[in-house]
Protein backbone atom coordinates (compact mmCIF):
# COMPACT_ATOMS: atom_id res chain seq x y z
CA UNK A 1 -93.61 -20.44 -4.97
CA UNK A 2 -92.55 -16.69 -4.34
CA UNK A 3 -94.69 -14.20 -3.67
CA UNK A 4 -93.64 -10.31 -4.41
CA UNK A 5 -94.76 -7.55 -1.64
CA UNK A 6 -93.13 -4.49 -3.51
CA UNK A 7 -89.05 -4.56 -2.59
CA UNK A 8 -89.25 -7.90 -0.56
CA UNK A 9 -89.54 -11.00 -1.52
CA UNK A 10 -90.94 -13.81 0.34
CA UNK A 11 -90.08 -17.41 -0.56
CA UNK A 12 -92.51 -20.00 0.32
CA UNK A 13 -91.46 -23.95 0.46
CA UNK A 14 -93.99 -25.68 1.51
CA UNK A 15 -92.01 -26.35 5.05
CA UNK A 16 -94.95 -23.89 6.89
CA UNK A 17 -97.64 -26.75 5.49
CA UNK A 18 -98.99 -28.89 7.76
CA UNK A 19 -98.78 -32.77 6.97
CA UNK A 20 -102.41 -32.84 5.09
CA UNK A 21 -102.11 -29.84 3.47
CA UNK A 22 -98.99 -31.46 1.68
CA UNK A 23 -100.18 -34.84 1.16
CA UNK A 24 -103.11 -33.00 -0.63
CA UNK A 25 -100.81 -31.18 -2.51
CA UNK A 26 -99.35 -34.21 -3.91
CA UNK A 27 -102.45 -35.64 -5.03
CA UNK A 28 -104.23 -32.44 -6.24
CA UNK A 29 -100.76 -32.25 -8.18
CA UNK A 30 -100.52 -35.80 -9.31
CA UNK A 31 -104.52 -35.00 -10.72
CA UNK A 32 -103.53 -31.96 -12.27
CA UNK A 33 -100.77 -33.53 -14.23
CA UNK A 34 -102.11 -36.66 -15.19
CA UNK A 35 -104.91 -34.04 -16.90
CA UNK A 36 -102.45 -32.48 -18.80
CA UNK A 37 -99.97 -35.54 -19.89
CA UNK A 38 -103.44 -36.71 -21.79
CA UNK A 39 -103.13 -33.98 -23.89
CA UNK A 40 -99.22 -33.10 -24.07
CA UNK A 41 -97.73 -32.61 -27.52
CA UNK A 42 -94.32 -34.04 -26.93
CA UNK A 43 -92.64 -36.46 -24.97
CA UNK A 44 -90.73 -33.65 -23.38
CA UNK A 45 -94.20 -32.12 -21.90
CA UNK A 46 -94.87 -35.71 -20.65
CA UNK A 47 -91.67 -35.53 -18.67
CA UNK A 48 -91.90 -32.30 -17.01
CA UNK A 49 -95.26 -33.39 -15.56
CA UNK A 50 -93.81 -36.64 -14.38
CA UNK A 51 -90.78 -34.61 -13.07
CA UNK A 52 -93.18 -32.25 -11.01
CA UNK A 53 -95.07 -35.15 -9.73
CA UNK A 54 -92.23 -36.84 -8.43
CA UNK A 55 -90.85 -33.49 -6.87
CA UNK A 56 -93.93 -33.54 -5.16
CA UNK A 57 -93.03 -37.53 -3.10
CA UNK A 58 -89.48 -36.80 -2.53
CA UNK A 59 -89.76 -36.69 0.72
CA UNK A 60 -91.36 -40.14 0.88
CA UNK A 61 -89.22 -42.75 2.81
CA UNK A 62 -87.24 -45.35 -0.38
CA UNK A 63 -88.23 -48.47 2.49
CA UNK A 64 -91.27 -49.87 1.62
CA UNK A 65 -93.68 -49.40 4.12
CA UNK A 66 -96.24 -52.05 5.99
CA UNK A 67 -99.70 -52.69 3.12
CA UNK A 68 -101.02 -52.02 6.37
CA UNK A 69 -100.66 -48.79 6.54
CA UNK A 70 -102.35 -47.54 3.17
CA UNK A 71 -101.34 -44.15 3.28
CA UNK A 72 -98.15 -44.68 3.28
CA UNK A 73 -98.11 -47.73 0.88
CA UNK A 74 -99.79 -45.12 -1.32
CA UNK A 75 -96.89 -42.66 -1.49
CA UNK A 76 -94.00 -45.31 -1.91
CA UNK A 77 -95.58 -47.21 -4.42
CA UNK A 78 -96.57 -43.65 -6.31
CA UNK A 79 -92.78 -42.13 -5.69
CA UNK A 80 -91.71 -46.46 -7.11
CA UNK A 81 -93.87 -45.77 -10.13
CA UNK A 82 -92.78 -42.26 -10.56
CA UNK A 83 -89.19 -42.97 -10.52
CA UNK A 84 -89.69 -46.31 -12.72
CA UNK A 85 -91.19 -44.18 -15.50
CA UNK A 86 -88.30 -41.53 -15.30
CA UNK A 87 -85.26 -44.26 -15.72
CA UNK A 88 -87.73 -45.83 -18.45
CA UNK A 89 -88.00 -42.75 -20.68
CA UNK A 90 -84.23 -41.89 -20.01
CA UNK A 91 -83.59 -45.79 -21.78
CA UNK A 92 -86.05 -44.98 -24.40
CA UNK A 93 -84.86 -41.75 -25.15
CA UNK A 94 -81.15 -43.31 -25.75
CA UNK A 95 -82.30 -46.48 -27.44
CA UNK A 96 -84.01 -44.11 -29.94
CA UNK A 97 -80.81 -41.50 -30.26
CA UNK A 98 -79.23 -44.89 -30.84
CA UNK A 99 -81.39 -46.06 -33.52
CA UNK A 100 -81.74 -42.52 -35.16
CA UNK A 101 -78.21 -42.42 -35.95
CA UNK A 102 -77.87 -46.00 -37.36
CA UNK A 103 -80.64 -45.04 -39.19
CA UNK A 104 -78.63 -41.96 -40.42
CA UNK A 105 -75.87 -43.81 -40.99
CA UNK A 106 -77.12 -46.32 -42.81
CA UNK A 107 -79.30 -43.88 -45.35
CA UNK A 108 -76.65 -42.24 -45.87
CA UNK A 109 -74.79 -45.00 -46.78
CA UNK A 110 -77.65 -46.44 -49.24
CA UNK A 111 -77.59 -42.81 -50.96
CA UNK A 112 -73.92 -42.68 -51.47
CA UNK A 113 -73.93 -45.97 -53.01
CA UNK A 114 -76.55 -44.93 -55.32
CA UNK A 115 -74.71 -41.73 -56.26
CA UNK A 116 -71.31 -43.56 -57.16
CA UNK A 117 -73.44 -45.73 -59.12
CA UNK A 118 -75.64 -43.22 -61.47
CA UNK A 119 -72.51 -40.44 -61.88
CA UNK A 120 -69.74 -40.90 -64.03
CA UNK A 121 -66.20 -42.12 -63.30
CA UNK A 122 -64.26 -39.17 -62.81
CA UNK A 123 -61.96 -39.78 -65.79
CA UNK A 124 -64.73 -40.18 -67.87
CA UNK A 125 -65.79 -36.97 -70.41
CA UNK A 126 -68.19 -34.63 -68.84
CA UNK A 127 -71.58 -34.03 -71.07
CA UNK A 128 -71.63 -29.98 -72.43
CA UNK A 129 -74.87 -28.32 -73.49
CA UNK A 130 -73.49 -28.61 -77.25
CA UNK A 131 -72.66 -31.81 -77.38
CA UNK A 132 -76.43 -33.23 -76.36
């Protein structure tokens, strides 16, 4: 977040938070996103909220922590999820590059074979106006 006082410019990361203010954060944030993936228009939108969200537990520890300790259990298992869903959509996205261009490929293909089949050989005589 930046915040403009005339010339200056004052950058603000989150390090002058105390502890609950950012573990609020990250749920307010993981609320506010979750809003608007139920009514994003692309995958892409989807992404970027999921991105944001997972900005959001980067600092949480990758060990998972005692169920004891629920807060804690809370954030790895949200930053697992997160993470899960990223590398998920990255395989989708290139299984369905994949399959687009096979796809292609094979129209392409279909509709060549079908045009060698309805035109003429090439040494064959072309049809004029007058002669039809």
């Amino acid at each position: 977040m930046t915040s403009q006082m005339g010339d200056d410019e004052i950058k603000l990361t989150g390090e002058h938070r105390t502890p609950e203010q950012r573990e609020q954060d990250r749920w307010l944030t993981m609320a506010r996103c979750s809003v608007i993936m139920t009514t994003a228009k692309s995958a892409d939108e989807r992404m970027a909220c999921v991105e944001t969200v997972l900005d959001k537990f980067r600092d949480v520890p990758n060990q998972q922590p005692s169920q004891q300790d629920t807060a804690a259990y809370a954030r790895f298992a949200a930053r697992t999820f997160l993470e899960a869903l990223i590398k998920s959509e990255g395989k989708q996205k290139a299984a369905s590059v994949a399959a687009e261009k096979a796809f292609s490929v094979a129209t392409e293909n279909v509709f060549n074979e079908w045009i060698d089949e309805w035109l003429p050989p090439p040494h064959a005589p072309r049809m004029t106006l007058s002669r039809m």
